[in-house]
C-alpha atoms as a PDB file:
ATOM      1  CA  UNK A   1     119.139  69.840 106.064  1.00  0.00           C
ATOM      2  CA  UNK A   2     115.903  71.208 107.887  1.00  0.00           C
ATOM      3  CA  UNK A   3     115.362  74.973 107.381  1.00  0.00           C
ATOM      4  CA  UNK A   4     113.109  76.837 109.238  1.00  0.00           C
ATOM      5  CA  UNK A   5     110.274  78.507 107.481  1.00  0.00           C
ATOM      6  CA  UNK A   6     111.572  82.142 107.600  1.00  0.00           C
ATOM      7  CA  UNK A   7     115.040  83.854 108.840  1.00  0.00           C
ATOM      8  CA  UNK A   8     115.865  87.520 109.453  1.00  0.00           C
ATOM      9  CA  UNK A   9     119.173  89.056 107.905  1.00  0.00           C
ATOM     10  CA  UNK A  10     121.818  86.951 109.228  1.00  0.00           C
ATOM     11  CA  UNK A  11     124.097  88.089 112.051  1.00  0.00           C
ATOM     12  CA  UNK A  12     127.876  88.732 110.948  1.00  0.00           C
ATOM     13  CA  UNK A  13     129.729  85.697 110.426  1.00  0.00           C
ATOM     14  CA  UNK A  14     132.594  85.006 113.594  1.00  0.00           C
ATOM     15  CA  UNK A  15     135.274  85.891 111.053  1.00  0.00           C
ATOM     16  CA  UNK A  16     134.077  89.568 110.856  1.00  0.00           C
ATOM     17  CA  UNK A  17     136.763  91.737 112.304  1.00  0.00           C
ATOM     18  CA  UNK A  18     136.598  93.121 115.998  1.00  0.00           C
ATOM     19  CA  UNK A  19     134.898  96.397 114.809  1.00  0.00           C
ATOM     20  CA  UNK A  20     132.310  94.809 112.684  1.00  0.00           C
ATOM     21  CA  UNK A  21     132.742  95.741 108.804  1.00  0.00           C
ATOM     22  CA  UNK A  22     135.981  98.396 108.040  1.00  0.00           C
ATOM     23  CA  UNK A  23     135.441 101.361 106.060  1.00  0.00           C
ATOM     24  CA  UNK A  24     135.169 100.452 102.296  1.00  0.00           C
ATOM     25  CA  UNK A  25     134.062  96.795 102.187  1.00  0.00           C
ATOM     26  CA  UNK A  26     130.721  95.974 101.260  1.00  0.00           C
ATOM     27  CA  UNK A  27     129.338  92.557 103.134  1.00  0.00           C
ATOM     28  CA  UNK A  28     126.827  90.385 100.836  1.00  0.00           C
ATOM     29  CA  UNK A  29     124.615  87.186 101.039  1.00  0.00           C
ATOM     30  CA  UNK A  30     126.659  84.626  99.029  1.00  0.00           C
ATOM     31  CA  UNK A  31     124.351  81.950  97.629  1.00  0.00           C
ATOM     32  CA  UNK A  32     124.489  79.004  94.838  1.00  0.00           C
ATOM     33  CA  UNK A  33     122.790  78.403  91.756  1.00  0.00           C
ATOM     34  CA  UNK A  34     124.182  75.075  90.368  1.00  0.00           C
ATOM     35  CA  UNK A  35     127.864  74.757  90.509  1.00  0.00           C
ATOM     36  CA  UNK A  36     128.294  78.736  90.700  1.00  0.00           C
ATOM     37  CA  UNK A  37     128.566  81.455  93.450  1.00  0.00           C
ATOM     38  CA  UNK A  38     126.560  84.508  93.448  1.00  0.00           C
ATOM     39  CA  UNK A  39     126.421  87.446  96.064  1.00  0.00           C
ATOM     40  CA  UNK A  40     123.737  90.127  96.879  1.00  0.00           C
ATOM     41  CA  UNK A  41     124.348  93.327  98.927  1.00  0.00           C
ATOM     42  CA  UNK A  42     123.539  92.368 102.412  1.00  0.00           C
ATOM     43  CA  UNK A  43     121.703  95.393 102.526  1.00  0.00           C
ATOM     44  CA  UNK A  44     119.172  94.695  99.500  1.00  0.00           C
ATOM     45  CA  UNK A  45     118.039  91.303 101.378  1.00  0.00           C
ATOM     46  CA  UNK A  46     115.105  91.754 103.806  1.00  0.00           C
ATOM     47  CA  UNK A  47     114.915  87.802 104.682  1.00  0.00           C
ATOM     48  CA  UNK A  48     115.627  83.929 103.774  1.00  0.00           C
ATOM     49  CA  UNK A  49     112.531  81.768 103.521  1.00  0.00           C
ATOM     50  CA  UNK A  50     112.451  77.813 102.804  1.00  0.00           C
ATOM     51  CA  UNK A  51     110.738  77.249  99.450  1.00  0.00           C
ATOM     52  CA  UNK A  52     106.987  76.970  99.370  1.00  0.00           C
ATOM     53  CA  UNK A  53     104.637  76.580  96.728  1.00  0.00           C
ATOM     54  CA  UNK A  54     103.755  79.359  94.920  1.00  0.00           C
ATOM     55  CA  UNK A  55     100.507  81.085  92.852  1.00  0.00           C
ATOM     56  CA  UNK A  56     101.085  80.746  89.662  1.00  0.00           C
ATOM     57  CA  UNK A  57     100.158  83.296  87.211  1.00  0.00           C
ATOM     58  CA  UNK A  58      99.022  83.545  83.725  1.00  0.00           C
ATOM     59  CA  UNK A  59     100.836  85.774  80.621  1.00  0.00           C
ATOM     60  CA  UNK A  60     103.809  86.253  83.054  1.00  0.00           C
ATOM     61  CA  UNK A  61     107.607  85.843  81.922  1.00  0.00           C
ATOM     62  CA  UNK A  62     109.590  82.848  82.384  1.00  0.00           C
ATOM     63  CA  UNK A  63     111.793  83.836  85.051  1.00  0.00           C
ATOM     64  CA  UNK A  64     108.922  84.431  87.063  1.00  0.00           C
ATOM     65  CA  UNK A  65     107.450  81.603  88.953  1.00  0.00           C
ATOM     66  CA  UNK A  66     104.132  83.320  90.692  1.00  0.00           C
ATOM     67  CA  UNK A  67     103.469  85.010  93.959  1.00  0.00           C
ATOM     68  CA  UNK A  68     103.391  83.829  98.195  1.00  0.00           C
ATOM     69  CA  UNK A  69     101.374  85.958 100.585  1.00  0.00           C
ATOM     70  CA  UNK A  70     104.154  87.435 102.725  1.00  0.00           C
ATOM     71  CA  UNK A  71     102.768  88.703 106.125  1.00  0.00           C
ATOM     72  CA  UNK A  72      99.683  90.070 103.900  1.00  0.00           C
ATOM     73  CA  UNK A  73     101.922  91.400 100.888  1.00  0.00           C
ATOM     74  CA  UNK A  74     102.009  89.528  97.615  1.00  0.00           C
ATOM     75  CA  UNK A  75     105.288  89.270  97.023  1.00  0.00           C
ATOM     76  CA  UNK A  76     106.318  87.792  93.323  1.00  0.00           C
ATOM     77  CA  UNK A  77     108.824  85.380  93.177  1.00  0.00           C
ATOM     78  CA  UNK A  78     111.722  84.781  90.708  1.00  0.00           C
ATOM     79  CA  UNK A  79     113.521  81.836  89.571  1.00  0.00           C
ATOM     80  CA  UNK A  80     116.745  83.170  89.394  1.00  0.00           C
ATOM     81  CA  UNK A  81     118.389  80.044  87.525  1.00  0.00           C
ATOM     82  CA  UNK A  82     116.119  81.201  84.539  1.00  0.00           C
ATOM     83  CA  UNK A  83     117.519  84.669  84.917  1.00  0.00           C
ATOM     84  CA  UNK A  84     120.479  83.582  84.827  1.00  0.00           C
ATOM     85  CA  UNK A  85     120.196  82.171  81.493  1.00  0.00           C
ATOM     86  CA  UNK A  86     119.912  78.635  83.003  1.00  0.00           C
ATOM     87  CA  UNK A  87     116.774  75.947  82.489  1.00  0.00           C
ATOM     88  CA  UNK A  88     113.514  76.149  85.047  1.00  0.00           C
ATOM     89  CA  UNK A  89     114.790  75.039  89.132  1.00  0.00           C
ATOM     90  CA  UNK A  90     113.511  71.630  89.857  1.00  0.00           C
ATOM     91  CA  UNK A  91     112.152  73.962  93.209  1.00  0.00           C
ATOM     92  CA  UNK A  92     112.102  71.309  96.352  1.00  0.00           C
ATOM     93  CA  UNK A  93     112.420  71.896  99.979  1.00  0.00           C
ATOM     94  CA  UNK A  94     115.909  72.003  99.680  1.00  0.00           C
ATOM     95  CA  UNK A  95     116.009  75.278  98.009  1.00  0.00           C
ATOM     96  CA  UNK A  96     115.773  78.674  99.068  1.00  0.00           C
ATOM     97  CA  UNK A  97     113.699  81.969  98.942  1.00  0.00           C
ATOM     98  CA  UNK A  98     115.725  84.967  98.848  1.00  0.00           C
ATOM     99  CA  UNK A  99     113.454  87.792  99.616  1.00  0.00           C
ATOM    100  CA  UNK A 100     115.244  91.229  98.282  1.00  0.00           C
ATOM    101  CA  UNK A 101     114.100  94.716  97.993  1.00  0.00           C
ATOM    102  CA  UNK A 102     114.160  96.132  94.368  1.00  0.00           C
ATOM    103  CA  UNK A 103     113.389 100.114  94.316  1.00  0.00           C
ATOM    104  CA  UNK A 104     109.868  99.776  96.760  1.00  0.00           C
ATOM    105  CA  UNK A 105     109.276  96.331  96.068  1.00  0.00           C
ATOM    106  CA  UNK A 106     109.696  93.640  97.659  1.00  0.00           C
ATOM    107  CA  UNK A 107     110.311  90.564  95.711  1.00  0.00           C
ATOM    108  CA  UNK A 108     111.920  86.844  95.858  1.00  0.00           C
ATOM    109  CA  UNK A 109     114.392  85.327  94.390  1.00  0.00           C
ATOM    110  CA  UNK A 110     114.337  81.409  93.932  1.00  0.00           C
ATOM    111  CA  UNK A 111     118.276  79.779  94.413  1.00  0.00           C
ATOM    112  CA  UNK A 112     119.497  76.795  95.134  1.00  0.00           C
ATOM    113  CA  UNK A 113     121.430  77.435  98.305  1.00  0.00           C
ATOM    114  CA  UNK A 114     122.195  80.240 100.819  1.00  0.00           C
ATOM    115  CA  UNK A 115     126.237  80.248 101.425  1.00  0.00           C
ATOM    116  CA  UNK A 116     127.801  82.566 104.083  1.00  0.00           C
ATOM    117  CA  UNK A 117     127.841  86.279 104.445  1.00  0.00           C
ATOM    118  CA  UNK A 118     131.123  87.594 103.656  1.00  0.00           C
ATOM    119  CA  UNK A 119     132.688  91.114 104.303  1.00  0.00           C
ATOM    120  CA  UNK A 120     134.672  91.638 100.827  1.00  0.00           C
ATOM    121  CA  UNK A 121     137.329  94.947 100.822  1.00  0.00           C
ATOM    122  CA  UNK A 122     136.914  97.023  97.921  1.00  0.00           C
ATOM    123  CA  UNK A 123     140.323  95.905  96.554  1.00  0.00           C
ATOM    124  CA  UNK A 124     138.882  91.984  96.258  1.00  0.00           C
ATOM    125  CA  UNK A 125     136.302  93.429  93.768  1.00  0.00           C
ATOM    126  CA  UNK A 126     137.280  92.804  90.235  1.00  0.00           C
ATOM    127  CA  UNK A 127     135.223  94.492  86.810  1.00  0.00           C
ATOM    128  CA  UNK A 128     133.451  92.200  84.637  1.00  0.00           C
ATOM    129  CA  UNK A 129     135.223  91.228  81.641  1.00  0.00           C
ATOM    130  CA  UNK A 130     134.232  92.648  78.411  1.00  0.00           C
ATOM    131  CA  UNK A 131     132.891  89.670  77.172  1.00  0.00           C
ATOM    132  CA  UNK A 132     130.115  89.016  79.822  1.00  0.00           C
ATOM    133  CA  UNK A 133     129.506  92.943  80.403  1.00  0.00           C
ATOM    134  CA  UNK A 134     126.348  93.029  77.517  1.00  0.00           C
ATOM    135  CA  UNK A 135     123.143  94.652  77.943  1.00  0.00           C
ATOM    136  CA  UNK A 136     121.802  90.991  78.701  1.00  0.00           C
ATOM    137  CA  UNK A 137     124.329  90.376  81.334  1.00  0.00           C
ATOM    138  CA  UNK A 138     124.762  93.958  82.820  1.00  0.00           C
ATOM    139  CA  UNK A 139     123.533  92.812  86.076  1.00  0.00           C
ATOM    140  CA  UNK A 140     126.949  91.489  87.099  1.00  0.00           C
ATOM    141  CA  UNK A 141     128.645  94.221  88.890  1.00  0.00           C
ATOM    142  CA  UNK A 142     131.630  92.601  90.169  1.00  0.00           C
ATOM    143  CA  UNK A 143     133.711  89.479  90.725  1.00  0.00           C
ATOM    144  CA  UNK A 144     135.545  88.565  94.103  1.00  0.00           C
ATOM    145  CA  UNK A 145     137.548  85.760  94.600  1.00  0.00           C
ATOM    146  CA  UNK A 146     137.324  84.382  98.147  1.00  0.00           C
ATOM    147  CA  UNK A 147     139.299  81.453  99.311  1.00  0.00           C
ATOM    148  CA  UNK A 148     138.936  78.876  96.176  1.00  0.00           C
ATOM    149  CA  UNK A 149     135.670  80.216  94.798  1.00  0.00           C
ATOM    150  CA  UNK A 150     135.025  83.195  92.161  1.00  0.00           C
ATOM    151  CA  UNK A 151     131.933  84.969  93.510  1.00  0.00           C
ATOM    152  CA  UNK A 152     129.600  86.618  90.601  1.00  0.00           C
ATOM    153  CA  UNK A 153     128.224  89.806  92.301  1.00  0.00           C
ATOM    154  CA  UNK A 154     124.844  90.919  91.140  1.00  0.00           C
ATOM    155  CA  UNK A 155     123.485  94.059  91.872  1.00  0.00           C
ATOM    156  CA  UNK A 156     119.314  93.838  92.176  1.00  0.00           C
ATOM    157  CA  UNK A 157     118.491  97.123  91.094  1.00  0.00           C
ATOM    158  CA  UNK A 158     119.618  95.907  87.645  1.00  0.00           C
ATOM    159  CA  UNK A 159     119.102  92.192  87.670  1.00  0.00           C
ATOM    160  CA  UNK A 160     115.487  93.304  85.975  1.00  0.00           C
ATOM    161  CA  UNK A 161     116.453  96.354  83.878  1.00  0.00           C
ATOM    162  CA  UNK A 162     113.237  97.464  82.665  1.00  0.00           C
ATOM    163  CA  UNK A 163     111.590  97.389  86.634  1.00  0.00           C
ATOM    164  CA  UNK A 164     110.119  94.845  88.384  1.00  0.00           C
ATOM    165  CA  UNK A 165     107.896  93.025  86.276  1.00  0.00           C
ATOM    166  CA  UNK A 166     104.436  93.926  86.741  1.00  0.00           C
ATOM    167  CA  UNK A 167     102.139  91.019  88.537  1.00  0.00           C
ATOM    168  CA  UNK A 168      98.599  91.660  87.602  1.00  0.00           C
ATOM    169  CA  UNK A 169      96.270  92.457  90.574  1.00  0.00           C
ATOM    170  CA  UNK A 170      94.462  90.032  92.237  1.00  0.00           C
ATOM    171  CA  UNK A 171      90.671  90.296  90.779  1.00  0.00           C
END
């Protein structure tokens, strides 16, 4: 499938209702990582890029796979597989940059897919069982089901729960 290079927020999918989004739903980004469904806040994602290759950079954590100049910015980027608790992304031109604001920063997020955007009501959004609520997982804010697929809803302010890791300066 050819992807252009860079797309803005999407649009609203057709199957949003006549006034756009009702009062207490929440729409978000659904994307892949393997054989499961994840969604981000529509409102945390600033814009979809095809994968490039990146800078990599020295001393850095695992998860993070090195920085792309974006319009002048150096934006780090994240393989969210690793995150996840999953092995490194094989990264090819099939996969996708999903670039997110954290707190002021602006920062990418390495899946395998982009989905749909969905418009979930506040009654399709279940807790987190016990049992994947740890510190290590506390990222997970909710679970939807939509049509046959459970969506894993992550909330980016606390998908890196000590900040945004620092990327040293360029010398």
């Amino acid at each position: 499938m050819s992807m252009p290079a860079t797309v803005s927020a999407p649009a609203l999918p057709a199957t949003a209702d006549k006034a756009g989004t009702a009062l207490g739903s929440q729409e978000v980004l659904t994307f892949t990582i393997g054989d499961q469904n994840y969604g981000l806040d529509l409102l945390s994602v600033r814009e979809i890029r095809a994968w490039t290759d990146v800078t990599p950079l020295p001393n850095t954590p695992p998860f993070v796979r090195g920085v792309i100049n974006l319009r002048g910015a150096v934006v780090p980027i994240f393989d969210l597989r690793v995150r996840l608790g999953g092995g490194i992304t094989q990264a090819t031109s099939a996969n996708v940059v999903i670039v997110v604001e954290i707190g002021s920063e602006s920062v990418g997020l390495l899946v395998d897919t982009v989905s749909d955007i969905l418009a979930l009501d506040a009654s399709a959004l279940q807790p987190v069982p016990a049992t994947a609520a740890d510190e290590e997982h506390s990222f997970l804010s909710a679970l939807a089901t939509h049509e046959d697929r459970m969506v894993a809803l992550l909330d980016v302010n606390r998908l890196f729960s000590r900040g945004v890791p620092a990327v040293p300066a360029a010398a």
